[in-house]
Protein backbone atom coordinates (compact mmCIF):
# COMPACT_ATOMS: atom_id res chain seq x y z
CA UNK A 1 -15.86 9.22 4.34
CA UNK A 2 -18.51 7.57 6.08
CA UNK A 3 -18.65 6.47 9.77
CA UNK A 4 -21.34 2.94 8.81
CA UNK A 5 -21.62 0.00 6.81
CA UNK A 6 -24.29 0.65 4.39
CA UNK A 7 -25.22 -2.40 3.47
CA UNK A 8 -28.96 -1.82 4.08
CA UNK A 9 -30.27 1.36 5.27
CA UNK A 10 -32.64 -0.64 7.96
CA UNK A 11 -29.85 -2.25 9.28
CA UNK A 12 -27.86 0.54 10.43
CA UNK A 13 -31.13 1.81 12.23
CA UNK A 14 -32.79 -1.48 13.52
CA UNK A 15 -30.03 -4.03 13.55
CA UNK A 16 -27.39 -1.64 15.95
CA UNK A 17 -28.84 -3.16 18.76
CA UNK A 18 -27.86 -6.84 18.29
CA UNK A 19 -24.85 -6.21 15.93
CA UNK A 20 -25.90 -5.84 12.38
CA UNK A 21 -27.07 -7.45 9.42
CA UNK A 22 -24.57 -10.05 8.41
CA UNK A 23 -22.53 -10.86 11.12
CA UNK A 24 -22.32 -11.56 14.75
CA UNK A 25 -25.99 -11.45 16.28
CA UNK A 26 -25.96 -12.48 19.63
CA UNK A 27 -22.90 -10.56 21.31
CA UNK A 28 -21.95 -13.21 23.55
CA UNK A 29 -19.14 -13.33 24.87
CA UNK A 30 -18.17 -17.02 25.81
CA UNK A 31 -19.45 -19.85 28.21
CA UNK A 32 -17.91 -17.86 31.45
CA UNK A 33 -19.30 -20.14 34.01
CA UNK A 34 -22.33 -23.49 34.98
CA UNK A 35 -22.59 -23.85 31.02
CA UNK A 36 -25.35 -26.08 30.26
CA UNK A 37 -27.08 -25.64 33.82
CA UNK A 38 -26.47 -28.94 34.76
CA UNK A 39 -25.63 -29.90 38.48
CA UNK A 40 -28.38 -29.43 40.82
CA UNK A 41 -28.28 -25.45 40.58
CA UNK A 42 -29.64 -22.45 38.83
CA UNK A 43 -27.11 -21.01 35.99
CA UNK A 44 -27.07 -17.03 36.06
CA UNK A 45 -27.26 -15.45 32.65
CA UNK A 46 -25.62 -11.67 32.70
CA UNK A 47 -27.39 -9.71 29.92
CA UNK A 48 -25.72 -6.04 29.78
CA UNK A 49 -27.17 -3.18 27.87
CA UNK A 50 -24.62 -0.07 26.98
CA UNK A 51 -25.58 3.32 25.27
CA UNK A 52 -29.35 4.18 25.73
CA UNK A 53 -31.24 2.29 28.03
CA UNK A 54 -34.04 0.33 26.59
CA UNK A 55 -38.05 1.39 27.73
CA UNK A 56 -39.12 -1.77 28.25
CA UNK A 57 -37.59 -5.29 29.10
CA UNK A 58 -38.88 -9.16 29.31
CA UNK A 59 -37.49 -12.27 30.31
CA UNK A 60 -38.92 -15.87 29.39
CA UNK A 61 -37.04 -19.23 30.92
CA UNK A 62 -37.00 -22.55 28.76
CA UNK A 63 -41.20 -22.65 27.64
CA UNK A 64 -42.76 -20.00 29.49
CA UNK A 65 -43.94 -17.01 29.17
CA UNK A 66 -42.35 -13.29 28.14
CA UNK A 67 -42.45 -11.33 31.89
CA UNK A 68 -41.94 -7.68 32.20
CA UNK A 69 -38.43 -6.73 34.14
CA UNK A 70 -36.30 -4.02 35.81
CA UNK A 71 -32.63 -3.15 35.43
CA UNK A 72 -30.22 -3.04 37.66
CA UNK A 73 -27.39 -0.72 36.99
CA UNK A 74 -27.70 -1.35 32.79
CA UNK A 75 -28.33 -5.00 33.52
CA UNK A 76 -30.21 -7.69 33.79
CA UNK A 77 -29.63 -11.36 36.17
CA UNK A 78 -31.29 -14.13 34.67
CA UNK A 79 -31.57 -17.40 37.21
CA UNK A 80 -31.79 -20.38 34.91
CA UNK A 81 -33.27 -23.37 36.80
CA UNK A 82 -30.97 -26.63 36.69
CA UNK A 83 -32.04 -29.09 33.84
CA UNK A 84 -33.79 -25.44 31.99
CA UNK A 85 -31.12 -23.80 29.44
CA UNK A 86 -33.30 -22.02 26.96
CA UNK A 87 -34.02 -18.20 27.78
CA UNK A 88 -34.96 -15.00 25.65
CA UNK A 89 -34.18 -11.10 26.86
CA UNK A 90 -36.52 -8.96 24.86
CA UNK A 91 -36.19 -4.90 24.68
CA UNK A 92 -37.58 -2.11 23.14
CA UNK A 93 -35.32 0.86 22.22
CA UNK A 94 -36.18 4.52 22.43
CA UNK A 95 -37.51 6.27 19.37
CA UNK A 96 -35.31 8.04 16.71
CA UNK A 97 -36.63 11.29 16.49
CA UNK A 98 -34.22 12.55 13.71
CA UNK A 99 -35.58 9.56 11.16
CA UNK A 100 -38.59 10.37 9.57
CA UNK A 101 -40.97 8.84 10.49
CA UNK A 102 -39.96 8.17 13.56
CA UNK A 103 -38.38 4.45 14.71
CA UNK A 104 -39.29 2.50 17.18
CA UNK A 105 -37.22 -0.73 17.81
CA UNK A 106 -38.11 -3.82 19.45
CA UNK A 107 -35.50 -7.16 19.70
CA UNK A 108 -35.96 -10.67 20.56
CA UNK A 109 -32.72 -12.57 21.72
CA UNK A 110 -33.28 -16.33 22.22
CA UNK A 111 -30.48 -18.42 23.34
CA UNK A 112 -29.33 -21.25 25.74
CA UNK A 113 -26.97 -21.47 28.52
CA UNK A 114 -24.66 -23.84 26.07
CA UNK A 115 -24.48 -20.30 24.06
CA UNK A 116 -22.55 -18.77 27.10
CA UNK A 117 -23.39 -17.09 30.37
CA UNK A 118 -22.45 -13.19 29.54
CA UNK A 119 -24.50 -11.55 26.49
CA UNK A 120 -25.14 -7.58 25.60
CA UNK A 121 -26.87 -5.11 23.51
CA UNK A 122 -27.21 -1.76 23.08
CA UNK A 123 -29.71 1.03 22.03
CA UNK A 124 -28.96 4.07 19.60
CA UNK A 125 -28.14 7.26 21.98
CA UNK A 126 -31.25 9.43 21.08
CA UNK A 127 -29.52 12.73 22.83
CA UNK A 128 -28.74 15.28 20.89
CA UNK A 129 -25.60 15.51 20.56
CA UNK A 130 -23.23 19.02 21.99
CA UNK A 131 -21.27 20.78 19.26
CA UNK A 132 -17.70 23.31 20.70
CA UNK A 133 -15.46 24.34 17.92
CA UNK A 134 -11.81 22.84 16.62
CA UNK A 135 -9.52 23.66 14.29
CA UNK A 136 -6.55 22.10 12.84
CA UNK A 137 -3.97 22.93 10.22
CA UNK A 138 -2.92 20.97 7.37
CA UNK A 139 -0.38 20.45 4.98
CA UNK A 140 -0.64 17.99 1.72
CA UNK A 141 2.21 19.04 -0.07
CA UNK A 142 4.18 15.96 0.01
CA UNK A 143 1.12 14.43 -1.61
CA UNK A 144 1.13 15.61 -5.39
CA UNK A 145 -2.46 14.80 -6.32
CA UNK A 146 -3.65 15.70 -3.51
CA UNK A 147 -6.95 17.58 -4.26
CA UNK A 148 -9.05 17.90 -1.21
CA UNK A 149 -8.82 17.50 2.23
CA UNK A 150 -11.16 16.09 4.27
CA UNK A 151 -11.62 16.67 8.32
CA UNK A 152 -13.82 13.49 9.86
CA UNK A 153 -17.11 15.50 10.78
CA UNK A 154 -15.42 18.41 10.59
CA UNK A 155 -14.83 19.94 7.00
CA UNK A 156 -13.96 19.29 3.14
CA UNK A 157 -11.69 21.85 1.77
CA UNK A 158 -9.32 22.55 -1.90
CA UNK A 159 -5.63 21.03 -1.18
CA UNK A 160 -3.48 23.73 -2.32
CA UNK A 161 -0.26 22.29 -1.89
CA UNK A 162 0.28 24.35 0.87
CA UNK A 163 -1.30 24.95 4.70
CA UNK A 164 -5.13 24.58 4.93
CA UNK A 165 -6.50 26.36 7.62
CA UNK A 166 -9.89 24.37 9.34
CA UNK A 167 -12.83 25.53 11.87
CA UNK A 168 -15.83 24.72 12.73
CA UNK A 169 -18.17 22.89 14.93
CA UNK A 170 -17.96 19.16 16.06
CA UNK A 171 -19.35 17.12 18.66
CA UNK A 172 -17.85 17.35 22.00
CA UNK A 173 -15.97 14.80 23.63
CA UNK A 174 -12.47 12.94 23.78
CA UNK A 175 -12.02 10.71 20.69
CA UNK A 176 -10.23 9.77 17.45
CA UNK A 177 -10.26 11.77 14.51
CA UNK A 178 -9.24 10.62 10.74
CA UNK A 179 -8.21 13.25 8.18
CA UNK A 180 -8.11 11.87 4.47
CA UNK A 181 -6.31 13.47 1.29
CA UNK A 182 -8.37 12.33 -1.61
CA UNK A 183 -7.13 13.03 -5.57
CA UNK A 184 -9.73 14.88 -8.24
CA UNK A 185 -11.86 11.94 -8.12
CA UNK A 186 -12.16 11.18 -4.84
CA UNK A 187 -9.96 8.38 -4.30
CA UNK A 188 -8.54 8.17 -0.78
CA UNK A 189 -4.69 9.08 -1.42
CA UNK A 190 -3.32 9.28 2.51
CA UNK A 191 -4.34 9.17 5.72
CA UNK A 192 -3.79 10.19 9.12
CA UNK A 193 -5.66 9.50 12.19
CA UNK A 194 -5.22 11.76 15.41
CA UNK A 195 -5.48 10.44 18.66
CA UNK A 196 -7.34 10.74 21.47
CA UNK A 197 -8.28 14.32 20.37
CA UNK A 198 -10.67 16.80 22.56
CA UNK A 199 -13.28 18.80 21.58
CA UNK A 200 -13.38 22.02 21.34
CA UNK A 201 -9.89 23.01 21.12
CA UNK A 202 -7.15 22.69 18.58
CA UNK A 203 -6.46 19.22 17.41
CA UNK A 204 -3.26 17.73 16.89
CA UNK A 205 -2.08 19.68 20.25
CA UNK A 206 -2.32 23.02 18.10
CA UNK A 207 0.65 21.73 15.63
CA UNK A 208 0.44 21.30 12.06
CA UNK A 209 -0.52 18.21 10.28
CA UNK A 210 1.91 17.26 7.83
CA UNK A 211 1.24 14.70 5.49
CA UNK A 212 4.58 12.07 4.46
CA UNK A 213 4.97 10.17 1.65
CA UNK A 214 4.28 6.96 4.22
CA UNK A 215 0.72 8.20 5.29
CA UNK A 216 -0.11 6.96 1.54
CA UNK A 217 -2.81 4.08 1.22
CA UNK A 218 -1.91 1.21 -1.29
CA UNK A 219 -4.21 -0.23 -3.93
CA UNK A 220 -4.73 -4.24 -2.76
CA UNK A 221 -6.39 -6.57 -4.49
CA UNK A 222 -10.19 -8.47 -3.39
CA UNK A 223 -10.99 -11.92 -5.15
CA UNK A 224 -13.89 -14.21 -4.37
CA UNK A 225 -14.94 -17.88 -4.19
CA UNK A 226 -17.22 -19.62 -5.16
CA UNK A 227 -19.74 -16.32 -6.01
CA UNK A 228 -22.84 -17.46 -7.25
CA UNK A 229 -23.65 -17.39 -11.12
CA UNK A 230 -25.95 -14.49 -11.85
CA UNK A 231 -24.72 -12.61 -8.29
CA UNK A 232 -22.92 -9.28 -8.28
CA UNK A 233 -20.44 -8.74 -5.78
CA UNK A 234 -20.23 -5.50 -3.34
CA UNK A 235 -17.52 -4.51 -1.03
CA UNK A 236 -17.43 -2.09 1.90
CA UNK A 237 -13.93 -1.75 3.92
CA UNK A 238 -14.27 -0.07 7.13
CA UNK A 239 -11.03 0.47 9.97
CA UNK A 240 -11.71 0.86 13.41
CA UNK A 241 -9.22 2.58 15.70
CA UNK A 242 -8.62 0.60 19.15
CA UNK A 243 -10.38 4.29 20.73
CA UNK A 244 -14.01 3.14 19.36
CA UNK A 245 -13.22 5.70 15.87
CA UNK A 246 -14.55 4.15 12.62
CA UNK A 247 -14.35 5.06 9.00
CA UNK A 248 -15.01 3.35 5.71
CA UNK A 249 -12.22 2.96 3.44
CA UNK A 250 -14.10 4.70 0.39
CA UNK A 251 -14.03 1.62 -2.41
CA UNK A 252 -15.76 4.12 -4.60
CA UNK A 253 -17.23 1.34 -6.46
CA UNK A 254 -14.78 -1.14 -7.01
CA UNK A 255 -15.03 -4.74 -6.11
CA UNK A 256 -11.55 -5.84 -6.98
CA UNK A 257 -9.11 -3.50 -4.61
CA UNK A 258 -9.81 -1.29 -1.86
CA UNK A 259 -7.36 1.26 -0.40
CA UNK A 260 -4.99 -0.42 2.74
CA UNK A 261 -4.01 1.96 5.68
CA UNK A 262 -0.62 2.99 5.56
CA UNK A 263 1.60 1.13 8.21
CA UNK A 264 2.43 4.47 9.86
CA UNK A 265 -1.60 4.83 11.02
CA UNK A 266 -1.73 1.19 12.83
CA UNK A 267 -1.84 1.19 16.63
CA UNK A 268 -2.58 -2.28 18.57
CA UNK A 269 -5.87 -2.61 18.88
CA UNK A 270 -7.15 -0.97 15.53
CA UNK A 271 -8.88 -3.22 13.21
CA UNK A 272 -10.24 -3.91 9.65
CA UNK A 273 -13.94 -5.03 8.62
CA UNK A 274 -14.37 -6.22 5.17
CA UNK A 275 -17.81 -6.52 4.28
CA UNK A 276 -18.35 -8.85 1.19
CA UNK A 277 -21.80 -9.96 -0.69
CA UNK A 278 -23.36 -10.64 -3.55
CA UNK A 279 -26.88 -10.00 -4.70
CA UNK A 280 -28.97 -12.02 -7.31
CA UNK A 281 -31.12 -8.79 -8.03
CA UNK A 282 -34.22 -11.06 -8.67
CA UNK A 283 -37.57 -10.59 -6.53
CA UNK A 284 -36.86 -12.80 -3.66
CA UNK A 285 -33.14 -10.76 -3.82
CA UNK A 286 -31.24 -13.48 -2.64
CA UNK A 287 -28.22 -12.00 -1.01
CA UNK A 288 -24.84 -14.12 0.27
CA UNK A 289 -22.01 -12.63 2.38
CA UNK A 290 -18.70 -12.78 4.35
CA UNK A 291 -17.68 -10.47 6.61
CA UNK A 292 -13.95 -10.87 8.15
CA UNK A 293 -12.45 -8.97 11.37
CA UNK A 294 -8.84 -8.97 10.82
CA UNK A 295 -5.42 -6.56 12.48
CA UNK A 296 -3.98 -7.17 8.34
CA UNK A 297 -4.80 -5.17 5.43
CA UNK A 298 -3.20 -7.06 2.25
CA UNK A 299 -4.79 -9.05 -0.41
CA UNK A 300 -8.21 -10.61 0.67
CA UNK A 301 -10.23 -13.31 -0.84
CA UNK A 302 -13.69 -14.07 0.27
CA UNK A 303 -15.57 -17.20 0.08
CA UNK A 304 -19.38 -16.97 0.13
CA UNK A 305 -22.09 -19.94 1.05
CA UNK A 306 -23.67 -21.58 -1.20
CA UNK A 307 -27.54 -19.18 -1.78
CA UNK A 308 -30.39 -19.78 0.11
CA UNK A 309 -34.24 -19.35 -2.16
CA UNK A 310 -36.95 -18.51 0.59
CA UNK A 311 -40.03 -16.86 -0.86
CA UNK A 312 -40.68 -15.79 2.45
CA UNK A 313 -43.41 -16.38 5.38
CA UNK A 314 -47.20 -16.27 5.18
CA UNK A 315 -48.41 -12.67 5.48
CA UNK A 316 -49.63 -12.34 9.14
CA UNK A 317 -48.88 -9.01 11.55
CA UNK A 318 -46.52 -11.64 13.59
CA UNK A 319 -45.14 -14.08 10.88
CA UNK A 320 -43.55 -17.14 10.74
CA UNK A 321 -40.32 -17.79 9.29
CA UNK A 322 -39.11 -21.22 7.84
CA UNK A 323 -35.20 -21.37 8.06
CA UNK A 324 -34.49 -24.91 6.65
CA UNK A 325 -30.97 -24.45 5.37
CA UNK A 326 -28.18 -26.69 5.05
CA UNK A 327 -25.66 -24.65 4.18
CA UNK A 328 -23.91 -23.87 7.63
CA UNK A 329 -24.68 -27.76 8.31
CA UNK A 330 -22.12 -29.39 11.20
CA UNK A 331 -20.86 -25.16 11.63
CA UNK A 332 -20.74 -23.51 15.03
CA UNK A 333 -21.90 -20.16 16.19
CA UNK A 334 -25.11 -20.53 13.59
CA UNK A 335 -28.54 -18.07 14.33
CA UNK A 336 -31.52 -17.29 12.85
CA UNK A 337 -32.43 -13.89 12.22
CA UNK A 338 -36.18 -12.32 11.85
CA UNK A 339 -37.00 -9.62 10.70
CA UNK A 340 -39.95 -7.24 10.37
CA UNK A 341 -40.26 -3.49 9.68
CA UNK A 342 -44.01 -1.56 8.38
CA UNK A 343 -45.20 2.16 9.05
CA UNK A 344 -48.18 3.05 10.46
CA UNK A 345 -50.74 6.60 10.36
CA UNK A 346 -50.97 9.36 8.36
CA UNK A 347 -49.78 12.58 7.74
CA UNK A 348 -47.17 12.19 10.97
CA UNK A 349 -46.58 8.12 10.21
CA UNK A 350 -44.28 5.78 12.67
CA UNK A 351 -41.79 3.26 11.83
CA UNK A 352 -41.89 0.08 14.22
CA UNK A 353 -39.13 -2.93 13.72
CA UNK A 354 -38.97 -6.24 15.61
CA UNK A 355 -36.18 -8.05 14.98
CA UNK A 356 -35.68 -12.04 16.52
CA UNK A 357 -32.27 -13.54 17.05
CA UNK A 358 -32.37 -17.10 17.69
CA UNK A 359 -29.67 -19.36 18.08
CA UNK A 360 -28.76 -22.92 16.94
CA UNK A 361 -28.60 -24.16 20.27
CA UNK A 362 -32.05 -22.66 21.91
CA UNK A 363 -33.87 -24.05 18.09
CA UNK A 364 -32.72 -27.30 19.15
CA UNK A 365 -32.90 -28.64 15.30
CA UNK A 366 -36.16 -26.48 14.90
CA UNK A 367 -36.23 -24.70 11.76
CA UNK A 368 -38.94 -22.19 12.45
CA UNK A 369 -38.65 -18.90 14.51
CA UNK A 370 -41.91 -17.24 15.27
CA UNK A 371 -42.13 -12.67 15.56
CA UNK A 372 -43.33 -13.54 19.25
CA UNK A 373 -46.60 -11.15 20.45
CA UNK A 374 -45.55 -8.81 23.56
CA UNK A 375 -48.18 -5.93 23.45
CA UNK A 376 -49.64 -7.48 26.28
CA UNK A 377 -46.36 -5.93 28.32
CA UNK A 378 -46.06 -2.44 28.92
CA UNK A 379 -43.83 -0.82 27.01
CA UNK A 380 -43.69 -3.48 23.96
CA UNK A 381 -45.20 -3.05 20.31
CA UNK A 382 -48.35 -3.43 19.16
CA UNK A 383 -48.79 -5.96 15.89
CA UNK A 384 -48.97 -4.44 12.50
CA UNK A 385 -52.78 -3.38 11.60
CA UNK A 386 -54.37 -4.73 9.01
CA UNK A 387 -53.74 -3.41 5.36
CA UNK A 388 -50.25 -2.28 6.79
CA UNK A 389 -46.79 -3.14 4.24
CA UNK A 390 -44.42 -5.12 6.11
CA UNK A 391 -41.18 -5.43 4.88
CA UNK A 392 -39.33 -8.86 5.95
CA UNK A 393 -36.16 -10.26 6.31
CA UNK A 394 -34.83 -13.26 6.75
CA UNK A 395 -31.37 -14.42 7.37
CA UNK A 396 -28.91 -17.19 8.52
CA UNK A 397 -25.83 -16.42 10.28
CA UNK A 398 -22.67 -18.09 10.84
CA UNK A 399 -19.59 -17.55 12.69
CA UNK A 400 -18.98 -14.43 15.74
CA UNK A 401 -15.87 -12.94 15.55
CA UNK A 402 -16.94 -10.45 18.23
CA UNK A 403 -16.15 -12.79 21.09
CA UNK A 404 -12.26 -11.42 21.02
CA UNK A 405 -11.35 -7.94 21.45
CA UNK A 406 -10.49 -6.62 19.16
CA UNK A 407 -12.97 -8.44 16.99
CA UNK A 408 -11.07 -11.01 14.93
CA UNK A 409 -12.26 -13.98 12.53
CA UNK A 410 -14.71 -14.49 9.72
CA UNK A 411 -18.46 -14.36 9.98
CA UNK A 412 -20.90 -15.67 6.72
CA UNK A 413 -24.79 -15.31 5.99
CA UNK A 414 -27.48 -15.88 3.46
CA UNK A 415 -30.45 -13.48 3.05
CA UNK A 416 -33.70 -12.98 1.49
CA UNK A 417 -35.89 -10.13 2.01
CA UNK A 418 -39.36 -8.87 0.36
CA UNK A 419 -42.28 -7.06 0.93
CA UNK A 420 -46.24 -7.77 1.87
CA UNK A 421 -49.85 -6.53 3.16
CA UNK A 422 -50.97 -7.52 6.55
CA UNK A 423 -54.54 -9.06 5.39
């Protein structure tokens, strides 16, 4: 069981930071005051960074120029002058060591004071992490085809029909924990999640686990609209617990039912992402997707936009992107997301990513979003070098079901993506 959407490898490592790759991209949360910065005085922008802290950080205000900045306490107080509502927050995350090569992240957030007042981001935690050792004891036996047991992070072990005995090292700290009985072929069978456990120690209080009859999942069935001919659909089903736990529902290739959680595991605040799209598999690899944030498992049907073709930009270090779409036409909540990833050396290579979120409202009907040039700040990333391979995407997104907690609603995107040489 796996604790990501892997949807694209490079978007679990360079999109974290601004919420994925389909989906929410901005992580505002509302117009929370002076929206528009009209009347006479300055709107202030709130832009709040959680988990790492980034290296470096700029701020630009309507047309002017990227400025280096400071934090203050994780965040950052942006004065927008009166009759002024564009502004950008730029940041560049600390490497990830463990990723070879190593990854350095930088991200571009462009938006307007009509997009709200309170934004955030986040960086990957590079620490590494502290391991104590747990144990737990559990029992399957209600569960006839029960063949293996599986521990979250902790362990896979034979189902015997009778007590299986667990220990071993996970990472310290207070937090949920799932444990999954799976059949011969992997199929996810039951499921239990343990609350607010802490590490080291014995979970579950130091009592046995005991699967029931009602910790079984049930088969439900996945149908789509309006999927493009010559597309094949993927799914990924992931549950969140309302403690910040997440695992993915294993789908184990199926597109037409995914395993529900059994009533028993629900607690307010838990939630389901379903994570639909369909790929053309040709070169440009025109990709279309839903994703939908929703408290209810049951039958789900997901309707994808119509495709976008985009051969992609010019090949420059700091491209251009066109984004002339009419798909999300009239919709609210649209961005425009570029993005660029190459390596760079020999021997010991590095892995640099700049990714640029701009909204509907700060492109103003533009159509265009431009990888902006920051070397010239300390701190930011230096272009691509000539003769490097830059690997591009480019996508449209619509909808952000991450302005409720717990996350609720349906996002939708197009992409392309491809690959060239930096002349």
């Amino acid at each position: 069981m796996s604790a990501s959407i892997p949807r694209l490898l490079f978007c679990v490592v360079l999109m974290a930071s601004l919420a994925g790759c389909g989906g929410s991209s901005g992580g505002s949360t509302g117009c929370v005051s002076n929206c528009g910065g009209g009347g006479g005085t300055p709107t202030t922008v709130t832009y709040t960074f959680t988990g790492a802290m980034p290296t470096a950080v700029a701020t630009k205000i309507g047309t002017g120029a990227y400025t280096q900045a400071t934090l203050a306490s994780g965040k950052l107080s942006i004065s927008v002058p009166s009759g002024t509502s564009n502004f950008a927050v730029a940041y560049v995350c600390p490497a990830l060591p463990w990723f070879v090569p190593p990854f350095t992240n930088e991200y571009v957030y462009q938006a307007s004071t009509l997009d709200g007042t309170s934004f955030g981001g986040s960086c990957t935690n590079t620490a590494s992490p502290q391991y104590g050792t747990a144990t737990v004891q559990v029992n399957t036996s209600a569960i006839p085809a029960a063949h293996m047991v599986t521990v979250q992070d902790l362990d896979v072990m034979g189902a015997s029909g009778g007590t299986i005995d667990f220990s071993g090292p996970m990472t310290v700290g207070t937090y949920d924990v799932f444990i999954f009985a799976q059949d011969i072929d992997d199929n996810l069978l039951a499921l239990k999640i343990l609350r607010s456990q802490t590490i080291p120690g014995a979970l579950n209080g130091g009592n046995l686990v005991t699967f029931q009859t009602s910790d079984e999942t049930t088969q439900q069935a996945v149908t789509y609209s309006n999927l493009p001919s010559g597309f094949s659909p993927g799914l990924t089903v992931l549950y969140e617990t309302a403690g910040g736990a997440s695992t993915t529902l294993d789908v184990l290739g199926s597109t037409t039912q995914y395993p529900a959680m059994p009533v028993s595991a629900y607690q307010s605040g838990d939630y389901y992402l379903f994570a639909a799209d369909a790929n053309s598999g040709n070169s440009g690899n025109e990709v279309v997707g839903v994703e939908k944030y929703t408290s209810s498992g049951g039958a789900q049907n997901f309707t994808f936009p119509a495709p976008w073709a985009y051969s992609g930009p010019t090949a420059t270090a700091l491209p251009t992107f066109n984004f002339g779409y009419s798909g999300f036409s009239g919709m609210s909540s649209v961005s425009s997301v570029a993005t660029i990833q190459w390596n760079q050396g020999t021997g010991s290579p590095t892995s640099s990513g700049i990714k640029v979120v701009a909204t509907a409202n700060y492109q103003n009907g533009a159509t265009t979003v431009t990888i902006p040039d920051l070397s010239g700040l300390a701190g930011f990333l230096a272009p691509a070098p000539s003769g490097s391979w830059i690997q591009w995407y480019a996508e449209i997104e619509q909808g952000d079901p991450g302005v409720s907690t717990p996350p609720s609603g349906t996002s939708q995107y197009v992409e392309n993506n491809g690959l060239y040489q930096v002349p």
